[in-house]
Every structure is written in C-alpha cells, then in structure tokens.
PDB file of N, CA and C in Angstrom:
ATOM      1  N   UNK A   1     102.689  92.573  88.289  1.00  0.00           N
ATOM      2  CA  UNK A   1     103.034  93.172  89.573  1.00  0.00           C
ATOM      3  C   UNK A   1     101.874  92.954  90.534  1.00  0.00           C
ATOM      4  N   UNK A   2     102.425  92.629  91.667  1.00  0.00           N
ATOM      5  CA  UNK A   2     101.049  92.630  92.727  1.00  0.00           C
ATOM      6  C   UNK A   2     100.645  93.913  93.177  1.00  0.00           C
ATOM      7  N   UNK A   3      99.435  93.829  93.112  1.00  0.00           N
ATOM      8  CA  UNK A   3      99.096  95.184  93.558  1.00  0.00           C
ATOM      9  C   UNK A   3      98.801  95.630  95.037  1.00  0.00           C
ATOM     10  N   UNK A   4      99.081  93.877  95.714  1.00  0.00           N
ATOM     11  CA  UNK A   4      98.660  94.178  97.516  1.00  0.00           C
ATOM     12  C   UNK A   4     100.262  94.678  97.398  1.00  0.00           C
ATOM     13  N   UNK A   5     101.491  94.674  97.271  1.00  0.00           N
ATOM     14  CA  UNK A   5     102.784  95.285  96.888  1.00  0.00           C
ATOM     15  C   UNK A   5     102.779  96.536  96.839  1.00  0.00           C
ATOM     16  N   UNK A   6     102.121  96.764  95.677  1.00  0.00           N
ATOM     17  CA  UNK A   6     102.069  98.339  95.540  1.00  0.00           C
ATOM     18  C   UNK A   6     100.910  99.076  96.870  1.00  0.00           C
ATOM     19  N   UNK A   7     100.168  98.679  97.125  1.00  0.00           N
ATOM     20  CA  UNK A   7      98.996  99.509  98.004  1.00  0.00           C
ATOM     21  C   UNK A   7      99.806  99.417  99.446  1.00  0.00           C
ATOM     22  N   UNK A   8     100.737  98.280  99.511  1.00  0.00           N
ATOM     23  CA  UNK A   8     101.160  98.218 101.140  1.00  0.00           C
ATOM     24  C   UNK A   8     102.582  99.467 101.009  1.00  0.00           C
ATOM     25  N   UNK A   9     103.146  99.684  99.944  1.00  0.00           N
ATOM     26  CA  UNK A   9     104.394 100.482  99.526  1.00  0.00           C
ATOM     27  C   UNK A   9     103.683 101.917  99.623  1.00  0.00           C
ATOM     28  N   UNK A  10     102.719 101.929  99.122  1.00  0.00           N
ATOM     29  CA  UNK A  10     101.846 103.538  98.636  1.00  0.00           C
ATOM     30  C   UNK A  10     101.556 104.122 100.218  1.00  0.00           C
ATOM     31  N   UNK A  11     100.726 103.103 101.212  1.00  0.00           N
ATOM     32  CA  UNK A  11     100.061 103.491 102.272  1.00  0.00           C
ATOM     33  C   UNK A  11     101.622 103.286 103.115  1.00  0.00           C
ATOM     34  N   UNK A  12     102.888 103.029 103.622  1.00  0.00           N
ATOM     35  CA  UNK A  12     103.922 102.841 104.082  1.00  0.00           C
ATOM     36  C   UNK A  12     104.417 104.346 103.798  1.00  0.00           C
ATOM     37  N   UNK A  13     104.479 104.494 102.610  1.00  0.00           N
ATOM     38  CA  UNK A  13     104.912 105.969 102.474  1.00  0.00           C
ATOM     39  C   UNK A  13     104.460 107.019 102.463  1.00  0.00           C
ATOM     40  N   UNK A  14     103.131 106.995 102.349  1.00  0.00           N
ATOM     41  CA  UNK A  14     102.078 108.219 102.596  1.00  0.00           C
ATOM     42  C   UNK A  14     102.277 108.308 104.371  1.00  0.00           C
ATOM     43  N   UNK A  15     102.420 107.059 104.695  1.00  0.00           N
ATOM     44  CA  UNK A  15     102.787 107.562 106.425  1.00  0.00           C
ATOM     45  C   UNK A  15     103.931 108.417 106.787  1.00  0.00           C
ATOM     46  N   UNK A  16     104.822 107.319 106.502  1.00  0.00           N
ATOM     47  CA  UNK A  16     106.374 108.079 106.723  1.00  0.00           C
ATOM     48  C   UNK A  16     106.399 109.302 106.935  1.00  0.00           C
ATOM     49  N   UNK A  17     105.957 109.500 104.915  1.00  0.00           N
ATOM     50  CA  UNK A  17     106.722 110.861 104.474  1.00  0.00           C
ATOM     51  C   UNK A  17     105.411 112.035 104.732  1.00  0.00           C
ATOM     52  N   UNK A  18     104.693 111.822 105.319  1.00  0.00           N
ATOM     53  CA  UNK A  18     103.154 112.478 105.606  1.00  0.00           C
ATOM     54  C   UNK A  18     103.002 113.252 103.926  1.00  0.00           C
ATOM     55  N   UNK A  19     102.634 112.220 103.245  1.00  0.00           N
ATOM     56  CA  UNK A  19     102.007 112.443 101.694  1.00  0.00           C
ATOM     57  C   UNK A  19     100.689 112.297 101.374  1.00  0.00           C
ATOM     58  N   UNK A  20     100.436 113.382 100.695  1.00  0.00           N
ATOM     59  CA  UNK A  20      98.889 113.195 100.245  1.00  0.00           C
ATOM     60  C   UNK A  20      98.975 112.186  99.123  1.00  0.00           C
ATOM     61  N   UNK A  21      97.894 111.097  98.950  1.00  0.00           N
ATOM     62  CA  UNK A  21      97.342 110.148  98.805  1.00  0.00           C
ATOM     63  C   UNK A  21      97.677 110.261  96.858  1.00  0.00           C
ATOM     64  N   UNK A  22      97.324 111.578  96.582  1.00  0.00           N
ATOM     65  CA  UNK A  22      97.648 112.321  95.348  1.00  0.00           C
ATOM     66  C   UNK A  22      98.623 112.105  94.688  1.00  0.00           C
ATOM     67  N   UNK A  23      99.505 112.366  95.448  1.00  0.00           N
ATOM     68  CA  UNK A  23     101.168 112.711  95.145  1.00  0.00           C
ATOM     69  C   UNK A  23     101.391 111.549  94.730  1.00  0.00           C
ATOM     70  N   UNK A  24     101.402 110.105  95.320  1.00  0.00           N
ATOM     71  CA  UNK A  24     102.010 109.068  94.844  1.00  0.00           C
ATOM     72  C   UNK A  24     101.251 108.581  93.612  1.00  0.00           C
ATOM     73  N   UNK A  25     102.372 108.054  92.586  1.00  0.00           N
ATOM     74  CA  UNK A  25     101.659 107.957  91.166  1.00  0.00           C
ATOM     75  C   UNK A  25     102.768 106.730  90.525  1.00  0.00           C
ATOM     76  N   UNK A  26     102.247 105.956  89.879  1.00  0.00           N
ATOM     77  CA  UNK A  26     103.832 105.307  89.247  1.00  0.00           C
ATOM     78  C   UNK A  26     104.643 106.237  88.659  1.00  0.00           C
ATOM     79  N   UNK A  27     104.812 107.231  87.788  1.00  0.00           N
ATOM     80  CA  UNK A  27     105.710 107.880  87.064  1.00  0.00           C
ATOM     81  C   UNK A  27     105.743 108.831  87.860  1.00  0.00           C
ATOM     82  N   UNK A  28     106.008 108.956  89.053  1.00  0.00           N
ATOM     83  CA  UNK A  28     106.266 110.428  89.908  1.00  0.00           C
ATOM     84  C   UNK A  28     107.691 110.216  89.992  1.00  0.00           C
ATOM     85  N   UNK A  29     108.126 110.984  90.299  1.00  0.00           N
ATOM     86  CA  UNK A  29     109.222 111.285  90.665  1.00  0.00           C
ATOM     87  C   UNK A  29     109.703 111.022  92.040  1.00  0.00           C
ATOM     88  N   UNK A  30     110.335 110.136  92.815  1.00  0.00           N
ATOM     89  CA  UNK A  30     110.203 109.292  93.686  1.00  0.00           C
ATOM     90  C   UNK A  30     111.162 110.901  95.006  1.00  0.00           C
ATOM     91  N   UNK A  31     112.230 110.692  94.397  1.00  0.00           N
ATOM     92  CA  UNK A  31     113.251 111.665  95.225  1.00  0.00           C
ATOM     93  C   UNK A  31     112.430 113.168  95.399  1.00  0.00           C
ATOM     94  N   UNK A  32     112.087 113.692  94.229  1.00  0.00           N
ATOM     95  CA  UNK A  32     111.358 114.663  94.172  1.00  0.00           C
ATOM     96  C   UNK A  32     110.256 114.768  95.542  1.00  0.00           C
ATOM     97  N   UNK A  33     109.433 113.462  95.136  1.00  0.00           N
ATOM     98  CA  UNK A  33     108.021 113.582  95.832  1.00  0.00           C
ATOM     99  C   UNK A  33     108.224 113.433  97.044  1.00  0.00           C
ATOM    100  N   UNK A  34     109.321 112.660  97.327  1.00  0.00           N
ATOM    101  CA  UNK A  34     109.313 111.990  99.186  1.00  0.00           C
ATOM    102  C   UNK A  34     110.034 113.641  99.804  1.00  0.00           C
ATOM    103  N   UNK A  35     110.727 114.368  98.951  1.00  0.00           N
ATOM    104  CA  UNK A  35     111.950 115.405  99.282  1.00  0.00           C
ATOM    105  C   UNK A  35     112.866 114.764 100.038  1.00  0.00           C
ATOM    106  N   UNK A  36     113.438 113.441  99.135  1.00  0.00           N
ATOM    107  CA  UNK A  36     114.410 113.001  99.939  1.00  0.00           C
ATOM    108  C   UNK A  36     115.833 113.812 100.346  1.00  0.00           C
ATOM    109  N   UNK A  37     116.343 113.846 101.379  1.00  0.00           N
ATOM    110  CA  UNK A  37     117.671 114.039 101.790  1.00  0.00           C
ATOM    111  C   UNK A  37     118.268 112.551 102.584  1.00  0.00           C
ATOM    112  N   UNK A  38     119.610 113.011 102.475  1.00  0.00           N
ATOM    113  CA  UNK A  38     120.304 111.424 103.290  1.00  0.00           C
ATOM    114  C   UNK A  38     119.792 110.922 104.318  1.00  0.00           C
ATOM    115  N   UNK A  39     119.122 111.640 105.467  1.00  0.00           N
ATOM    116  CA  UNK A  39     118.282 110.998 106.507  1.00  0.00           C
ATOM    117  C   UNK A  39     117.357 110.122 105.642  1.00  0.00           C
ATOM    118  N   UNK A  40     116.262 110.833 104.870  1.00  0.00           N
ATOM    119  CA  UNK A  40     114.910 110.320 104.510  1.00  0.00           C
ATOM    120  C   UNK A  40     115.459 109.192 103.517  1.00  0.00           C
ATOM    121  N   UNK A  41     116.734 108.815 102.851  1.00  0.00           N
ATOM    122  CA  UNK A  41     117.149 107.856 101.995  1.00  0.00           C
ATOM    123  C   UNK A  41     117.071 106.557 103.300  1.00  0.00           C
ATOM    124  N   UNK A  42     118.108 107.104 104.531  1.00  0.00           N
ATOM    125  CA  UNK A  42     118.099 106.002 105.874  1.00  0.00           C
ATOM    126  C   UNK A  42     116.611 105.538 106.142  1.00  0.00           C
ATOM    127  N   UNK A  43     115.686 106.650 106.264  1.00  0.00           N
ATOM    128  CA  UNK A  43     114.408 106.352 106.691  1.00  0.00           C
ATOM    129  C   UNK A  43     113.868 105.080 105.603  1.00  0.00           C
ATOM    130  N   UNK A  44     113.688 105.523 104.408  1.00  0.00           N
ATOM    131  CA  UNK A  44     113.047 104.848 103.418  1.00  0.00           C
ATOM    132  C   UNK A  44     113.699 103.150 102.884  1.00  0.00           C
ATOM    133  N   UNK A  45     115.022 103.437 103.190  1.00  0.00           N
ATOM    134  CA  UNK A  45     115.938 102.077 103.703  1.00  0.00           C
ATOM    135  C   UNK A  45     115.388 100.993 104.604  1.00  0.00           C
ATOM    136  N   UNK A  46     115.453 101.569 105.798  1.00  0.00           N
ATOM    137  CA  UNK A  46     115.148 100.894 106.813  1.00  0.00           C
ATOM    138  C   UNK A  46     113.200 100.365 106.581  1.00  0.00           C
ATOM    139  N   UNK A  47     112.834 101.192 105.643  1.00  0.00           N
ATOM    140  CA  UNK A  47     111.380 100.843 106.053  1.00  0.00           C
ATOM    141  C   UNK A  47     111.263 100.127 105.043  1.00  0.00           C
ATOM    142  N   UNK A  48     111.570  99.598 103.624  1.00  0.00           N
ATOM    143  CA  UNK A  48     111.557  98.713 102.754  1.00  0.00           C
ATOM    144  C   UNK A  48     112.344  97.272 103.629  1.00  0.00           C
ATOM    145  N   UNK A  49     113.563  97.706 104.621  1.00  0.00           N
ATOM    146  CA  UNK A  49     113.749  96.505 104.904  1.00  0.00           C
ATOM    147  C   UNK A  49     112.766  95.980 106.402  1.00  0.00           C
ATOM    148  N   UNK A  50     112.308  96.299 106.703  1.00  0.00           N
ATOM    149  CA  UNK A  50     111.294  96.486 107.858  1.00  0.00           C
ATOM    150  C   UNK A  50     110.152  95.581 107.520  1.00  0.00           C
ATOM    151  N   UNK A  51     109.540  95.757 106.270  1.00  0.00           N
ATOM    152  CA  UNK A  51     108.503  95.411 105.599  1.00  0.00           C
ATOM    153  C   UNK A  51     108.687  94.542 104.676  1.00  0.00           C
ATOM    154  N   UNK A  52     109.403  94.600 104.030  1.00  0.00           N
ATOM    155  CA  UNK A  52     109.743  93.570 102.871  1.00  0.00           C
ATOM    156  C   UNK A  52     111.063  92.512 102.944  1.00  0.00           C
ATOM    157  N   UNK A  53     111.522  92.973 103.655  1.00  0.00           N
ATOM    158  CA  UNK A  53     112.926  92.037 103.977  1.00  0.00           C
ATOM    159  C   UNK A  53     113.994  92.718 102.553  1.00  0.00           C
ATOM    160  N   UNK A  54     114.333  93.634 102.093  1.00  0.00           N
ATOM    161  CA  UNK A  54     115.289  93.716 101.246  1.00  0.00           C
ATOM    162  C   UNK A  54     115.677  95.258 101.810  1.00  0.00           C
ATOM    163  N   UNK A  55     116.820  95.555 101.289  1.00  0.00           N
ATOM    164  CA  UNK A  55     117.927  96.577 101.435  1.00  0.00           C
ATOM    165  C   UNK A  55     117.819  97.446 100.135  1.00  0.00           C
ATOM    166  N   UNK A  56     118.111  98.557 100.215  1.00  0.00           N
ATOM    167  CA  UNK A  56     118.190  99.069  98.387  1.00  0.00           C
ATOM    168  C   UNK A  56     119.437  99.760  98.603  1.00  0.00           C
ATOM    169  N   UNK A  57     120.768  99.132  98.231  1.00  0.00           N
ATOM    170  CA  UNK A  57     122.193 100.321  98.454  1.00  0.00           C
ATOM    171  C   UNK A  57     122.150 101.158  97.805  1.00  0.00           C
ATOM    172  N   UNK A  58     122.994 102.119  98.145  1.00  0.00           N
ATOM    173  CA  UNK A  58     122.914 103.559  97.025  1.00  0.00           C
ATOM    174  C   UNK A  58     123.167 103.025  95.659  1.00  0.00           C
ATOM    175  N   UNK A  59     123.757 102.545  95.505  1.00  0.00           N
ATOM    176  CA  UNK A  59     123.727 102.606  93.929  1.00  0.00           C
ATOM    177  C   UNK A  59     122.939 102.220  93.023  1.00  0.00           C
ATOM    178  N   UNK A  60     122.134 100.471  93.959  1.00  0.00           N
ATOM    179  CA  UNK A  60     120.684 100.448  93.302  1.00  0.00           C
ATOM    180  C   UNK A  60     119.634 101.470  93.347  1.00  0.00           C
ATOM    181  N   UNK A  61     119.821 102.470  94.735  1.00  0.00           N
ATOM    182  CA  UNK A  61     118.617 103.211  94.903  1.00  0.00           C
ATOM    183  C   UNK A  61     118.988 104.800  93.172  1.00  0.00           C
ATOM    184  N   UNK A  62     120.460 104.693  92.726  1.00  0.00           N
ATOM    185  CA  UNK A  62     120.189 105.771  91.821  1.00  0.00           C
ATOM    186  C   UNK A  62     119.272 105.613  90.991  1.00  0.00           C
ATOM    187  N   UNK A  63     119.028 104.302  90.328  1.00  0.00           N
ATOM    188  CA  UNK A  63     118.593 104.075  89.638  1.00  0.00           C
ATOM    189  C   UNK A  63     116.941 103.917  89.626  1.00  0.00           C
ATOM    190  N   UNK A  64     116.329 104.269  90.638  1.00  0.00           N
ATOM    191  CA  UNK A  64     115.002 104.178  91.055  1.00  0.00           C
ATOM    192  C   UNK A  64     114.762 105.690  91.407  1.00  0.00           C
ATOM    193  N   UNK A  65     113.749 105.835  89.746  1.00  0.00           N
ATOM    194  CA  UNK A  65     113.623 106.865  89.506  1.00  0.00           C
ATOM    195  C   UNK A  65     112.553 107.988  89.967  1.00  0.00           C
ATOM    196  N   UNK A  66     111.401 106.356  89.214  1.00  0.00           N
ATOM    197  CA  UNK A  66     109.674 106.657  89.822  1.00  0.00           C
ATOM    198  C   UNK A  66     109.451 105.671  90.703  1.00  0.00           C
ATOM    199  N   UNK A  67     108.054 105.766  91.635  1.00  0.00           N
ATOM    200  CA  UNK A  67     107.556 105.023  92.291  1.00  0.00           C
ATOM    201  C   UNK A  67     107.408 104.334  91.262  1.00  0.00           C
ATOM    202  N   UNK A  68     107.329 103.732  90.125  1.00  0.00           N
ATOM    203  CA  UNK A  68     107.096 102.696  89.402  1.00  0.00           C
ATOM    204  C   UNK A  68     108.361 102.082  89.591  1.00  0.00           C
ATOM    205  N   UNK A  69     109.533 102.039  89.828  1.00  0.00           N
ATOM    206  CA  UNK A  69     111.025 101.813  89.622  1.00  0.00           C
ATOM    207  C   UNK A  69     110.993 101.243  90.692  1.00  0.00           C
ATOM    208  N   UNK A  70     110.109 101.675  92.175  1.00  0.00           N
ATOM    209  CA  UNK A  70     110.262 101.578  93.257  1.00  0.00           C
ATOM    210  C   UNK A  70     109.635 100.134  94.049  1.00  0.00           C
ATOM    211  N   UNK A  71     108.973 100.403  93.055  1.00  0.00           N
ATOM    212  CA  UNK A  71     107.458  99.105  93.301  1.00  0.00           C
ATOM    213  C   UNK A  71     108.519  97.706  92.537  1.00  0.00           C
ATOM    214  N   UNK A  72     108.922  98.040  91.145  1.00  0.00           N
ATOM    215  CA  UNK A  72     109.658  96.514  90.988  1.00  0.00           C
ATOM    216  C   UNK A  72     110.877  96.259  91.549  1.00  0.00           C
ATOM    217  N   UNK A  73     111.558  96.967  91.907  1.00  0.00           N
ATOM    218  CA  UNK A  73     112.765  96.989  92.810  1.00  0.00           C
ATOM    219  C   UNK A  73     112.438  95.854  93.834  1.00  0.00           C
ATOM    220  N   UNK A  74     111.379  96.675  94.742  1.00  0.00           N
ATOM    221  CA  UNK A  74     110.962  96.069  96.063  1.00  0.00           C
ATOM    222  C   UNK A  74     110.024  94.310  95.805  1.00  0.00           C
ATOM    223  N   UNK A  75     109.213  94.061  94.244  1.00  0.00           N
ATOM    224  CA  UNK A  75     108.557  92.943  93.741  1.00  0.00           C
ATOM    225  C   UNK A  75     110.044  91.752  94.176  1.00  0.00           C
ATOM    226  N   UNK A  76     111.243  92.338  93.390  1.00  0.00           N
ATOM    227  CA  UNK A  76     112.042  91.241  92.605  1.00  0.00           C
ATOM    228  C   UNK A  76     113.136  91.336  93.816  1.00  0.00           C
ATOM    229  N   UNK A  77     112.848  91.808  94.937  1.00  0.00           N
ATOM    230  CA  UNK A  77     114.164  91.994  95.851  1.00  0.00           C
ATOM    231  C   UNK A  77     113.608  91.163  97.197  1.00  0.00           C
ATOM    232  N   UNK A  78     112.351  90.773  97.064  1.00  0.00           N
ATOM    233  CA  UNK A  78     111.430  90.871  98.397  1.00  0.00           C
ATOM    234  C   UNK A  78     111.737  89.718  98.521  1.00  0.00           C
ATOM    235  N   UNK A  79     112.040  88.832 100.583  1.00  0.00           N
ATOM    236  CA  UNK A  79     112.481  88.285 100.821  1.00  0.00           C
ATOM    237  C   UNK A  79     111.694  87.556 101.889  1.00  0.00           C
ATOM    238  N   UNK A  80     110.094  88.479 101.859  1.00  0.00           N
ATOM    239  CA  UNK A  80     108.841  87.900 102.176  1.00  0.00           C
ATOM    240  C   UNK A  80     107.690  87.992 101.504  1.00  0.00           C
ATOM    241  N   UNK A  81     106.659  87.464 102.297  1.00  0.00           N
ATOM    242  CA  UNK A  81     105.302  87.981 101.706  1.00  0.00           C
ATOM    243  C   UNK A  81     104.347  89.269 102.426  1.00  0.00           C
ATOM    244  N   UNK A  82     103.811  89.533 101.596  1.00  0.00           N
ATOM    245  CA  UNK A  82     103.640  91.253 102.036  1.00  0.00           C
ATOM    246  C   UNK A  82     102.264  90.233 102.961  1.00  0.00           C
ATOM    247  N   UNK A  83     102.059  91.447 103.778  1.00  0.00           N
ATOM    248  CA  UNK A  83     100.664  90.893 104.978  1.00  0.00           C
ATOM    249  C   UNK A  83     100.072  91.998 105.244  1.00  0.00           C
ATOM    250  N   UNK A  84      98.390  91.384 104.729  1.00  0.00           N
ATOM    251  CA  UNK A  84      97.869  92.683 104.114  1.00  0.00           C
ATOM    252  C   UNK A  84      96.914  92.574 105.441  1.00  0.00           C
TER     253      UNK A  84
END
C-alpha cells in the first residue's frame, strides 16, 4: 500500500470531518469515527472522488468497515495519482 495514499486520505479527513489526528487508525471504525449520516456518506463520496478520481456506491461503501478497508478500496479504485 502506498503510504503517500494513506497520509493524503488521513489528512483529507481529519479536515472534512474536523478529527483529531488520534482518532484515525487502520482498524477504527470508519462510520463510527467520521459519525457518518447520509449527508457525511455524500460528503465523503464526493471527496474520494474529488481527489482520487473513484466513486464508492453504497453497496461497496457497506463493506468498508475500517479506515484500513478504506485506504484499499480507494489504492485499487484510483483513477489517478495522488499529488503530494
């Protein structure tokens, strides 16, 4: 896994979702940690495709559990190169 991937995903969402630096972990709990609701699913949508060029539909997104889930999702879906 690249890790400029993961650090540009970590610092993207510590913005968004105004998260302490803490909180994000690979085995966290992704829905939990962001407190997603259906807006913040739109938000977090739009900002993977914003940044990475890919989409996550609901049904791929059930399955993305942890930010670890989140990080290869976005590796194997990505439709650019991250720019660090």
């Amino acid at each position: 896994m690249d890790s400029a991937i993961i650090q540009k995903i970590n610092a993207l969402l510590i913005e968004e979702f105004e998260l302490d630096e803490s909180q994000v972990s690979p085995g966290a709990n992704l829905k939990n940690t962001l407190d997603l609701d259906s807006l913040d699913y739109i938000d977090l949508i739009a900002l993977t495709e914003a940044n990475f060029g890919c989409k996550i539909p609901p049904g791929d997104f059930n399955n993305i559990l942890t930010f670890d889930d989140l990080y290869t999702y976005i590796h194997t879906h990505t439709n650019q190169k991250v720019i660090i």
